[in-house]
C-alpha atoms as a PDB file:
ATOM      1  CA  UNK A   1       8.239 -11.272  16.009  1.00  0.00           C
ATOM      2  CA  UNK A   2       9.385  -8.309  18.152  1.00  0.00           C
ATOM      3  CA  UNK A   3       7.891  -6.504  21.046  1.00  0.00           C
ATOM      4  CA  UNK A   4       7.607  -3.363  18.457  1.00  0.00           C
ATOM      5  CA  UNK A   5       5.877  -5.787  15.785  1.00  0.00           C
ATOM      6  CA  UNK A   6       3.160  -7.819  18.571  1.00  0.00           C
ATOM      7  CA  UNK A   7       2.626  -5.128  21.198  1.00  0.00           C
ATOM      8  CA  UNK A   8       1.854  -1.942  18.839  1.00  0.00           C
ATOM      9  CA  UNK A   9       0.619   0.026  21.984  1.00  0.00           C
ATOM     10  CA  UNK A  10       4.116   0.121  23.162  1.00  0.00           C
ATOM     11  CA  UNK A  11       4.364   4.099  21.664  1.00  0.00           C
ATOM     12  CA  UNK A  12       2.603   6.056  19.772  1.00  0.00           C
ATOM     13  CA  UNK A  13       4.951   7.328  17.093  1.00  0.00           C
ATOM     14  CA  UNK A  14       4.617   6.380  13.499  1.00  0.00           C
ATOM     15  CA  UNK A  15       7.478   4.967  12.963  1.00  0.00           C
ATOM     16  CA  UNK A  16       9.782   2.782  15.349  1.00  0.00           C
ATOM     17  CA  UNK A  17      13.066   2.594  14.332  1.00  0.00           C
ATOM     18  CA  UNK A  18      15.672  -0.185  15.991  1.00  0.00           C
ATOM     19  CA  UNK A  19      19.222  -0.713  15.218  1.00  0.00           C
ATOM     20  CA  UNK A  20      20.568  -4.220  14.924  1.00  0.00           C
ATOM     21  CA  UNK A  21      24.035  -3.903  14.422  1.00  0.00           C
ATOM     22  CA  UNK A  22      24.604  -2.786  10.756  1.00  0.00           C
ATOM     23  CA  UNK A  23      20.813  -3.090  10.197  1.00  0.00           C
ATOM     24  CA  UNK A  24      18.204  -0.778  10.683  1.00  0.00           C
ATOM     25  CA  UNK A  25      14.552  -2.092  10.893  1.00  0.00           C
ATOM     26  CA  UNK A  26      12.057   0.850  10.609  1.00  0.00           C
ATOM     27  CA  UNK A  27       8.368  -0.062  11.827  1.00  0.00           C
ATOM     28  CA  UNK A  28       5.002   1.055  10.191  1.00  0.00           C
ATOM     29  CA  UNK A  29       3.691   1.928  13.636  1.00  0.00           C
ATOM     30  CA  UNK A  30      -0.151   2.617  12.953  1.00  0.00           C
ATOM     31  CA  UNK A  31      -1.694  -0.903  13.115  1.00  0.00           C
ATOM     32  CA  UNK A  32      -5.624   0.284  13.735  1.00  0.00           C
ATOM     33  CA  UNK A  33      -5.056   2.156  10.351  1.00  0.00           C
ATOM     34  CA  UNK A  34      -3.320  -0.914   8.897  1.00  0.00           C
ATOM     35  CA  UNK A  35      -0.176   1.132   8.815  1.00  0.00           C
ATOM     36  CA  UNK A  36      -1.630   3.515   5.911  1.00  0.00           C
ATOM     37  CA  UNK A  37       0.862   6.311   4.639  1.00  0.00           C
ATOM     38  CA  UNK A  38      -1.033   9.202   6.261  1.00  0.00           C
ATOM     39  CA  UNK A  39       0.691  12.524   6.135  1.00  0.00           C
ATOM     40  CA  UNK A  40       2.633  11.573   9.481  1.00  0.00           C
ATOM     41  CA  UNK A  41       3.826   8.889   8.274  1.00  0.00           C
ATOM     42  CA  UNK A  42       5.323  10.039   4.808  1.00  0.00           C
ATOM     43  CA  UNK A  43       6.866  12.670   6.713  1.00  0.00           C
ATOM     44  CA  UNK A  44       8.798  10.400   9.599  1.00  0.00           C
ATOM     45  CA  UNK A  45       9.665   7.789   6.640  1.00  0.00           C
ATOM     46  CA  UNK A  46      11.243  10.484   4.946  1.00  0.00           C
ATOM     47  CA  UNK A  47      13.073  12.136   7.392  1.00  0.00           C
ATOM     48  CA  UNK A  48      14.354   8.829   8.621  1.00  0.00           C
ATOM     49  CA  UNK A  49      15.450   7.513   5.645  1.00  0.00           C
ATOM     50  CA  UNK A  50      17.267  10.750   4.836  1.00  0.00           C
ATOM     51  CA  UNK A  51      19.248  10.389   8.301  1.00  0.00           C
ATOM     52  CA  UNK A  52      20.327   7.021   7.370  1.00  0.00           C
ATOM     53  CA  UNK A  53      21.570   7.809   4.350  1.00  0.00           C
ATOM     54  CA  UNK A  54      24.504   9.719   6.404  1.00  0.00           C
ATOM     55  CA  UNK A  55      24.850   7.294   8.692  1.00  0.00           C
ATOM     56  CA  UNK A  56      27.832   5.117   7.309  1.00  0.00           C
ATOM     57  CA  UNK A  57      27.548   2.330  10.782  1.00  0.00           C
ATOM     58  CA  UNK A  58      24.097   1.457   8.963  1.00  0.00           C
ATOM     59  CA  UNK A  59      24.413  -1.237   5.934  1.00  0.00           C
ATOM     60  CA  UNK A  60      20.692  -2.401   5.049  1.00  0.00           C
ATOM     61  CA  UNK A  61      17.286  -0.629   6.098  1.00  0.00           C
ATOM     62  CA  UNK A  62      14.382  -3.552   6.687  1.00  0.00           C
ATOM     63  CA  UNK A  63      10.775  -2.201   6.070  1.00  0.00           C
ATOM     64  CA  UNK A  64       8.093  -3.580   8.250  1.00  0.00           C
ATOM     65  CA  UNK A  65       4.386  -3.492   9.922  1.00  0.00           C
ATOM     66  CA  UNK A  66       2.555  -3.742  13.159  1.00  0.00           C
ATOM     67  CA  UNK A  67      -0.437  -5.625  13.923  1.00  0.00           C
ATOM     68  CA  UNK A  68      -2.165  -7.206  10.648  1.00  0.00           C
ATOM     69  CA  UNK A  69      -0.872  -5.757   7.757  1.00  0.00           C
ATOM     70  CA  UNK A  70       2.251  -4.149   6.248  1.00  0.00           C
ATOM     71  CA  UNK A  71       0.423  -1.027   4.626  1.00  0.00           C
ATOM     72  CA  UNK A  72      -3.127  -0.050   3.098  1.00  0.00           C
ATOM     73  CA  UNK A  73      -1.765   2.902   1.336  1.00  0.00           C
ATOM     74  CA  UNK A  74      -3.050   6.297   1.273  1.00  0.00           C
ATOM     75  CA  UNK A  75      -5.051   7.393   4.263  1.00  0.00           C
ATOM     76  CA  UNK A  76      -8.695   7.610   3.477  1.00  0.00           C
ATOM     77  CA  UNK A  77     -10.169   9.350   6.049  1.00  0.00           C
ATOM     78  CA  UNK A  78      -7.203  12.130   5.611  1.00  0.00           C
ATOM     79  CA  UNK A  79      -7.664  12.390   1.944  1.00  0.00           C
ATOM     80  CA  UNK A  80     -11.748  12.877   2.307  1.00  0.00           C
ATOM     81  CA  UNK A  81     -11.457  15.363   5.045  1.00  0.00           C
ATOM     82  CA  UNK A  82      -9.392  17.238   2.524  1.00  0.00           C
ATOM     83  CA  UNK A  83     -12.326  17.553   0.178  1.00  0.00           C
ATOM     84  CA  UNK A  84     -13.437  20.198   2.579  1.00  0.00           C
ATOM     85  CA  UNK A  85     -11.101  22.866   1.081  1.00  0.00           C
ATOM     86  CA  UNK A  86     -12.560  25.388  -1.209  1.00  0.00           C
ATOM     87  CA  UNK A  87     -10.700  24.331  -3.878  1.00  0.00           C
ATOM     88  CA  UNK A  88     -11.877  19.970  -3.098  1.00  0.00           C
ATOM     89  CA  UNK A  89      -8.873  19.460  -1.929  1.00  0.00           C
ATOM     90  CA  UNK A  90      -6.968  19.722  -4.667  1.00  0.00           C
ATOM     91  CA  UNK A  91      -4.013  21.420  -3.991  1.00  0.00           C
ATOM     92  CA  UNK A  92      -3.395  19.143  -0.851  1.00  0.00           C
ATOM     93  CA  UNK A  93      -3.928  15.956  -2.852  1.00  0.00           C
ATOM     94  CA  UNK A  94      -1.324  17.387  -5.853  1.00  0.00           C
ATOM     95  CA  UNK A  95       0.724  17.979  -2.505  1.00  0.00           C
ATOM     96  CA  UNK A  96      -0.087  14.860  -1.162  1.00  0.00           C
ATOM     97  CA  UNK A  97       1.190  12.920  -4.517  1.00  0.00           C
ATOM     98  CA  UNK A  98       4.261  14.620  -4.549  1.00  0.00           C
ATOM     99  CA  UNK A  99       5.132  13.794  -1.098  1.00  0.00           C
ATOM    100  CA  UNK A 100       4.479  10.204  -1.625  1.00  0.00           C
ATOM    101  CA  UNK A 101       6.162   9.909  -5.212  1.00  0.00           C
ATOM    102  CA  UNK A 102       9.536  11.649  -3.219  1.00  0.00           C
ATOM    103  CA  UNK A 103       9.279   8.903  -0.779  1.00  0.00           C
ATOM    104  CA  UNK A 104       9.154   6.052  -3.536  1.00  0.00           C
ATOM    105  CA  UNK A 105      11.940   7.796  -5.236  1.00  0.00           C
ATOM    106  CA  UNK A 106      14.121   8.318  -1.971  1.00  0.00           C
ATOM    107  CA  UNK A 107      13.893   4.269  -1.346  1.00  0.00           C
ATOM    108  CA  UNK A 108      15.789   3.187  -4.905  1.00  0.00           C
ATOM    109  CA  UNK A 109      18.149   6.467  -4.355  1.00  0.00           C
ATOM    110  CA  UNK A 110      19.152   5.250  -0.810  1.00  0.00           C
ATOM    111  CA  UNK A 111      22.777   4.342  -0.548  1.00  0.00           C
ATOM    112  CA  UNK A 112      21.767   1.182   1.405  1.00  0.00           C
ATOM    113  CA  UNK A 113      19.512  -1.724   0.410  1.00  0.00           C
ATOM    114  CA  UNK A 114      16.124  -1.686   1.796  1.00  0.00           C
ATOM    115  CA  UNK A 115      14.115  -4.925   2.291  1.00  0.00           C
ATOM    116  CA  UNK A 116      10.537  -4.972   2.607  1.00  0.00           C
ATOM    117  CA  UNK A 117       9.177  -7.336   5.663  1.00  0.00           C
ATOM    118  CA  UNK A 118       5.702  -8.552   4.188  1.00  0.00           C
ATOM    119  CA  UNK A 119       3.070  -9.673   5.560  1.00  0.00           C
ATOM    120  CA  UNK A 120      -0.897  -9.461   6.072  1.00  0.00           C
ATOM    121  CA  UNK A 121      -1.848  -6.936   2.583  1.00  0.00           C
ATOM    122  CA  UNK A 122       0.345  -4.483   0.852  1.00  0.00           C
ATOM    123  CA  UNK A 123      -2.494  -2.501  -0.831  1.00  0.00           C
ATOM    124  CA  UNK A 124      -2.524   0.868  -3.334  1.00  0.00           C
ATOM    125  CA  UNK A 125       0.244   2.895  -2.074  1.00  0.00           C
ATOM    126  CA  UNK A 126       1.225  -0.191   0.404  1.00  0.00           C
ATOM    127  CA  UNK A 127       2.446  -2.118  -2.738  1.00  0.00           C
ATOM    128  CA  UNK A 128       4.037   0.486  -4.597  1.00  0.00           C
ATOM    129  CA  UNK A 129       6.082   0.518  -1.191  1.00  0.00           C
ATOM    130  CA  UNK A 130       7.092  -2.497  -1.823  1.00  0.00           C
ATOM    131  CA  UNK A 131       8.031  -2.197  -5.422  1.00  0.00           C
ATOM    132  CA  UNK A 132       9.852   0.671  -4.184  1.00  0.00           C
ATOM    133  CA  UNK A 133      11.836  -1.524  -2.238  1.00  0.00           C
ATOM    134  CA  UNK A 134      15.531  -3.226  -3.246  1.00  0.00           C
ATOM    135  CA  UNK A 135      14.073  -6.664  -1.836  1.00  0.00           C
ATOM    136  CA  UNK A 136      11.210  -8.050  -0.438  1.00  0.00           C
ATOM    137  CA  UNK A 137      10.536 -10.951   1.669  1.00  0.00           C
ATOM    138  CA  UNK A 138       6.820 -12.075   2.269  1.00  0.00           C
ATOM    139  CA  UNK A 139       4.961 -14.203   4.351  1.00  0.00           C
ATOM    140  CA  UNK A 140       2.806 -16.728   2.842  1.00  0.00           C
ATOM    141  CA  UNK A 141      -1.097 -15.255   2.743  1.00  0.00           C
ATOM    142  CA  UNK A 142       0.040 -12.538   1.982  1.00  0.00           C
ATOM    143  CA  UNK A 143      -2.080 -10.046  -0.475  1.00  0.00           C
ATOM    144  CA  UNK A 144      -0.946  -7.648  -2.889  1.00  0.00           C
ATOM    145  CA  UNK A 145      -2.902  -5.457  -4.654  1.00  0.00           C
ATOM    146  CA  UNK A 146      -3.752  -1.869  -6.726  1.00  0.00           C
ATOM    147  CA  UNK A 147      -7.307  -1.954  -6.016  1.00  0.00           C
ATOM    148  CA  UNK A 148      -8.362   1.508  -5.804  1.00  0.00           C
ATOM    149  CA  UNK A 149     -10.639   0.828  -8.759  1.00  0.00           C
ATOM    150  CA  UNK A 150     -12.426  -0.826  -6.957  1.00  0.00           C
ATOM    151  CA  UNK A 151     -13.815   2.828  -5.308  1.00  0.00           C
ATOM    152  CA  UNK A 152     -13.479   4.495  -8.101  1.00  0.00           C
ATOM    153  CA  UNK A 153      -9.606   5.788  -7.821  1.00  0.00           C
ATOM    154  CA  UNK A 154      -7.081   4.400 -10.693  1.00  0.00           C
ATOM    155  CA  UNK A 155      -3.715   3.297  -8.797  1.00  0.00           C
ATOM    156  CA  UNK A 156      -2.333   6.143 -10.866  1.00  0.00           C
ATOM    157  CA  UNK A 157       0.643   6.327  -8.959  1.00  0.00           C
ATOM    158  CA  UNK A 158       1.931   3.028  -7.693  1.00  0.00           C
ATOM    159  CA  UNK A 159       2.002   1.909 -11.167  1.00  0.00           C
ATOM    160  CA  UNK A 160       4.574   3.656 -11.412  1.00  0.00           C
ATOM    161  CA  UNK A 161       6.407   1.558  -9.317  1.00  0.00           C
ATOM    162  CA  UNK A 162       4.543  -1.780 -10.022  1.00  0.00           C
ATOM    163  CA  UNK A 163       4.764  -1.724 -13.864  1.00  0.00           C
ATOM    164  CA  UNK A 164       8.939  -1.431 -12.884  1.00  0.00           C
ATOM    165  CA  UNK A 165       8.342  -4.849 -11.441  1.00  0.00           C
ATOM    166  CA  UNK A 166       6.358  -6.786 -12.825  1.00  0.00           C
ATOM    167  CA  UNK A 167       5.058  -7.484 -16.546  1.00  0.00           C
ATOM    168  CA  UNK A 168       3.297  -4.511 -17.854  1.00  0.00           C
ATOM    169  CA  UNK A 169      -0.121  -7.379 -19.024  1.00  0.00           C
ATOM    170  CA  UNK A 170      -0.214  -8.938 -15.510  1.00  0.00           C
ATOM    171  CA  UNK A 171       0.341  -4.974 -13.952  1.00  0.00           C
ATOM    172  CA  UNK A 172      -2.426  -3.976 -15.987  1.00  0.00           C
ATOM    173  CA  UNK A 173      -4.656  -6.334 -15.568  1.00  0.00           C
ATOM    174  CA  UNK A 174      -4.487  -5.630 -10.884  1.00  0.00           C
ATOM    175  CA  UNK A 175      -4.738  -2.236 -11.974  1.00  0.00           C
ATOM    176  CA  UNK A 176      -7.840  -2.600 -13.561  1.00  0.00           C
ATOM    177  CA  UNK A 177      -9.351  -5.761 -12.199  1.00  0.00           C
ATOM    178  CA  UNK A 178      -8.732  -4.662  -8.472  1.00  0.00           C
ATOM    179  CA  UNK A 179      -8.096  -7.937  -7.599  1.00  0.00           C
ATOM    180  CA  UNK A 180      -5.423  -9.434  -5.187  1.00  0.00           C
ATOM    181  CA  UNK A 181      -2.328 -11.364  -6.044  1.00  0.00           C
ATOM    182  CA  UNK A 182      -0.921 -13.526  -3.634  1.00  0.00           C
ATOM    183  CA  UNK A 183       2.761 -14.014  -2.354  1.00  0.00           C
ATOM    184  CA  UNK A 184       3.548 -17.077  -4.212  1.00  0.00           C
ATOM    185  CA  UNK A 185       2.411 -15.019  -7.430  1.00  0.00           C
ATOM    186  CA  UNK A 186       4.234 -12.118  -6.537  1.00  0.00           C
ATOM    187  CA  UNK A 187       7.291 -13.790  -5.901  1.00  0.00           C
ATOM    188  CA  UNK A 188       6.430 -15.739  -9.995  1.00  0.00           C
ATOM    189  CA  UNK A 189       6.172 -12.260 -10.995  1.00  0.00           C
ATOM    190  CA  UNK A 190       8.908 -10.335  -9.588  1.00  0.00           C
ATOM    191  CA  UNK A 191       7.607  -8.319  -6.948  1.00  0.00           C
ATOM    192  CA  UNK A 192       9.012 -10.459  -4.011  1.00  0.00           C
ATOM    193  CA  UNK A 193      12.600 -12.335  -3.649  1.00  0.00           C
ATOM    194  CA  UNK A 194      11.374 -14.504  -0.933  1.00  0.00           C
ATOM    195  CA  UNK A 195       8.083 -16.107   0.595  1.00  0.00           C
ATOM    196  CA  UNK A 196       8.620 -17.853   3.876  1.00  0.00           C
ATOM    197  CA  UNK A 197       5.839 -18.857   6.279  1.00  0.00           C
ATOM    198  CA  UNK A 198       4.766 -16.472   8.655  1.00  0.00           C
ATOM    199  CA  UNK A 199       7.011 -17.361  11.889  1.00  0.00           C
ATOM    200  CA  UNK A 200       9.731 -17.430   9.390  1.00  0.00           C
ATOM    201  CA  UNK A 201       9.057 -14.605   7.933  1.00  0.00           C
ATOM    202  CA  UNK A 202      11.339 -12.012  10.334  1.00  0.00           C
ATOM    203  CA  UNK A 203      14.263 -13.951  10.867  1.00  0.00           C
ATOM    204  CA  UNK A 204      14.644 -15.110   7.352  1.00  0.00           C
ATOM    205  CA  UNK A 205      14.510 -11.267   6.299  1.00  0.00           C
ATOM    206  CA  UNK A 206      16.770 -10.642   9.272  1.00  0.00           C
ATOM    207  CA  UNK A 207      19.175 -13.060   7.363  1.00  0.00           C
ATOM    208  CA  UNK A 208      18.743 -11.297   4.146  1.00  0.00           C
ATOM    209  CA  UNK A 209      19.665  -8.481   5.861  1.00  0.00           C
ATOM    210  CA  UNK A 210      22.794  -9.528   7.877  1.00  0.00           C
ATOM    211  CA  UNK A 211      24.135 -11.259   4.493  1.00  0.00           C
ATOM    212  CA  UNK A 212      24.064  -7.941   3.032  1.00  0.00           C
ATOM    213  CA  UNK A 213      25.185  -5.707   5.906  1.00  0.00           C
ATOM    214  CA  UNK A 214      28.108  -8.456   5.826  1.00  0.00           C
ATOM    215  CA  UNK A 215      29.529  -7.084   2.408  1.00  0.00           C
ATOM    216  CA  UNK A 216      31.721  -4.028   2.308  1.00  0.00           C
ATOM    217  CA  UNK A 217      29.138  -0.758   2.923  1.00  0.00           C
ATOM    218  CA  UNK A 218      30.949   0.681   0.300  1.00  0.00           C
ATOM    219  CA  UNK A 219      31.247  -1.712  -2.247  1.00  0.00           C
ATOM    220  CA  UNK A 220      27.016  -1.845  -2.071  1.00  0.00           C
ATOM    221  CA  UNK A 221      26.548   1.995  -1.460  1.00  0.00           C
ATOM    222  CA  UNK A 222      28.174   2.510  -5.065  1.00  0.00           C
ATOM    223  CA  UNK A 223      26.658  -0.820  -6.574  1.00  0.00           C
ATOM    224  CA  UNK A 224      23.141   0.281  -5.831  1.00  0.00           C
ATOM    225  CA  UNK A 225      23.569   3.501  -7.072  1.00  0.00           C
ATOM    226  CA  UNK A 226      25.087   2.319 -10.320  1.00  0.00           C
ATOM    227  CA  UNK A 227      22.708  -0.439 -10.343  1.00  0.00           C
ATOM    228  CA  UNK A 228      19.313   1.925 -10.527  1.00  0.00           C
ATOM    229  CA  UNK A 229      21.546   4.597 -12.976  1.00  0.00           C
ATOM    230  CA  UNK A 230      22.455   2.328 -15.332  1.00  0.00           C
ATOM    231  CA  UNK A 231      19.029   1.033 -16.098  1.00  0.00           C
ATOM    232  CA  UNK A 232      18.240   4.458 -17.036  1.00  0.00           C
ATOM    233  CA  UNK A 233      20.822   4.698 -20.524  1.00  0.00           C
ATOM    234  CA  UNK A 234      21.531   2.906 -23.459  1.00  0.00           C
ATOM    235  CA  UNK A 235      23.703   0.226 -23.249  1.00  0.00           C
ATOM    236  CA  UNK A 236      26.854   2.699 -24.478  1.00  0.00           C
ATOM    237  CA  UNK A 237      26.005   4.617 -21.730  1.00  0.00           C
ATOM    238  CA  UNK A 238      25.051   1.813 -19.193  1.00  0.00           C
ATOM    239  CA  UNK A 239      28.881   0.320 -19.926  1.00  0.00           C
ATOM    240  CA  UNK A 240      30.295   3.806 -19.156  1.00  0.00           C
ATOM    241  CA  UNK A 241      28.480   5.068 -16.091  1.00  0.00           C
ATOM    242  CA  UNK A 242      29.188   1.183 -14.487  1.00  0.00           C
ATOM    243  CA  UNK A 243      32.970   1.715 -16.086  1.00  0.00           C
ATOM    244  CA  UNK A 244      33.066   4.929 -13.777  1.00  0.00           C
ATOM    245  CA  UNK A 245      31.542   2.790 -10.902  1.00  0.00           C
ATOM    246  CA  UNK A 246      34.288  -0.107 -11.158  1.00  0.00           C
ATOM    247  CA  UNK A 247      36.737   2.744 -10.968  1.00  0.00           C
ATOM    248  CA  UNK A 248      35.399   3.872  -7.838  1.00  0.00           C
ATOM    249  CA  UNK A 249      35.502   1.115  -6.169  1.00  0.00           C
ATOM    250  CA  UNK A 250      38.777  -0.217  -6.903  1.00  0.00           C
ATOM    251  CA  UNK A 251      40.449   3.328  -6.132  1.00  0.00           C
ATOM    252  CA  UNK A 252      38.976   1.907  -2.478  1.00  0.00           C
ATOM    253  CA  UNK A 253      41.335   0.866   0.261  1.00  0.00           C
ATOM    254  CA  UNK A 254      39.176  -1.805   1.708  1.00  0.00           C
ATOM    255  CA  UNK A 255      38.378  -3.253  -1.854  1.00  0.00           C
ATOM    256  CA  UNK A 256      42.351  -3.600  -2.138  1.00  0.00           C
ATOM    257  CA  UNK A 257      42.312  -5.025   0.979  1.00  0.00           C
ATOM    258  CA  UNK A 258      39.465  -7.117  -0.073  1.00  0.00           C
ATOM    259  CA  UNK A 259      41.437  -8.793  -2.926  1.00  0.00           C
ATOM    260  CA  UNK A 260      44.773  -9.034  -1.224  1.00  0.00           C
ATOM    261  CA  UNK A 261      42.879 -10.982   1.551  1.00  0.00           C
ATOM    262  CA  UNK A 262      40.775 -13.250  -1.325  1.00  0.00           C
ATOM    263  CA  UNK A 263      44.504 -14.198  -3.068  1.00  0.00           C
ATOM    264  CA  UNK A 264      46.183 -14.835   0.667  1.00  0.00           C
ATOM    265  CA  UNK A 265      42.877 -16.911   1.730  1.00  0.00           C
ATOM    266  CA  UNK A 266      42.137 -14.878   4.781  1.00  0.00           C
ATOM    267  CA  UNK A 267      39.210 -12.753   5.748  1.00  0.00           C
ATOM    268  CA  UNK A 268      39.441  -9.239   4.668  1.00  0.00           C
ATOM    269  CA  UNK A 269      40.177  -6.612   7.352  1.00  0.00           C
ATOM    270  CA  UNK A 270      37.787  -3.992   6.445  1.00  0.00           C
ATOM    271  CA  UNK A 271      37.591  -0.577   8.088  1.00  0.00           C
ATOM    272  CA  UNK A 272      33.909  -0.122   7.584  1.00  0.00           C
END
């Protein structure tokens, strides 16, 4: 693990982003709150991701923790001091669910991939992260869950975002059970690509990640966007929006030079 990942007192900020090469790994930098999404930290996620997504020298985003867990979800102790307000706190906490549903929404709508680093508990809002995510790569003991039942608040939305992943019985049944799954389950249900023990667990998503970065930006960049649209029509129009996609990318220079290299036996000779 990295200095940013076992030495969380390094900085203060929420979020610690570090460039490796084509890859960006952004850090959940709030390990004594278990790296809940507390109003700072929606608002640097969000900003960050929406500079990457102009940043064309960055391929894949990687999604990861301090200290013991990957994310808790909502911030408690925020969301009760906000039942202060005249009004309970309702305006903030209709506020509050907006911000976050944005954020889920802005992951799929990325132009790159984003892999979620796992490890510790992805809990409430944590897991809906994750389900957010492209790809996710866990660490074995790992814990998964949508357990605000549990105190009385219905996952409401990261079901959203779970129930996309997994099969709507098994999504129901966390929901309402508040019970944990683990990372071999997740991974037999969908939520996870990968589970890899724990001093695996950063350089096999690191590996992910440089596979990915690897492939022509632009190739993905239109991929993943046709890849989320196209799941949103009927087939007709599933075949037409991904017709419109092929035709994108093979009006590409580097995809010609992608093909002329793949006929010759070569490597391609990319510009991006």
């Amino acid at each position: 693990m990295p200095d940013t990942i076992d030495r969380p007192d390094v900085t203060t900020d929420p979020l610690i982003r570090t460039d490796r090469g084509a890859v960006a790994c952004l850090t959940l930098n709030a390990p004594r709150a278990l790296n809940a999404l507390s109003d700072g930290m929606l608002a640097a996620l969000t900003g960050t991701l929406t500079e990457l997504a102009d940043d064309p020298a960055i391929r894949v985003i990687v999604l990861r923790g301090t200290g013991k867990a990957f994310c808790a979800g909502h911030d408690l102790k925020e969301m009760t001091a906000a039942r202060a307000a005249p009004d309970g706190g309702a305006a903030y906490f209709a506020d509050l669910f907006d911000r976050c549903g944005a954020l889920m929404q802005a992951v799929p709508r990325q132009p790159q991939p984003v892999i979620a680093q796992v490890h510790g508990i992805a809990t409430a809002a944590g897991c809906q992260l994750v389900a957010s995510c492209d790809m996710a790569v866990a660490a074995t003991g790992t814990r998964f869950g949508v357990n605000g039942v549990n105190i009385g608040l219905f996952c409401s939305t990261p079901m959203v975002a779970l129930s996309r992943n997994i099969p709507r019985k098994q999504a129901f049944e966390m929901l309402t059970t508040g019970d944990f799954i683990d990372a071999h389950q997740a991974r037999e249900l969908g939520l996870v690509n990968r589970v890899v023990p724990p001093d695996a667990l950063e350089a096999e998503t690191m590996a992910l990640a440089e596979q990915v970065a690897g492939k022509l930006g632009s190739a993905v960049r239109i991929g993943k966007g046709a890849f989320y649209d196209q799941m949103e029509r009927d087939l007709a129009g599933a075949y037409a929006l991904t017709r419109d996609a092929m035709v994108r990318n093979m009006m590409d220079d580097d995809t010609a030079e992608g093909i002329a290299a793949f006929i010759e036996k070569r490597p391609p000779n990319w510009s991006l």
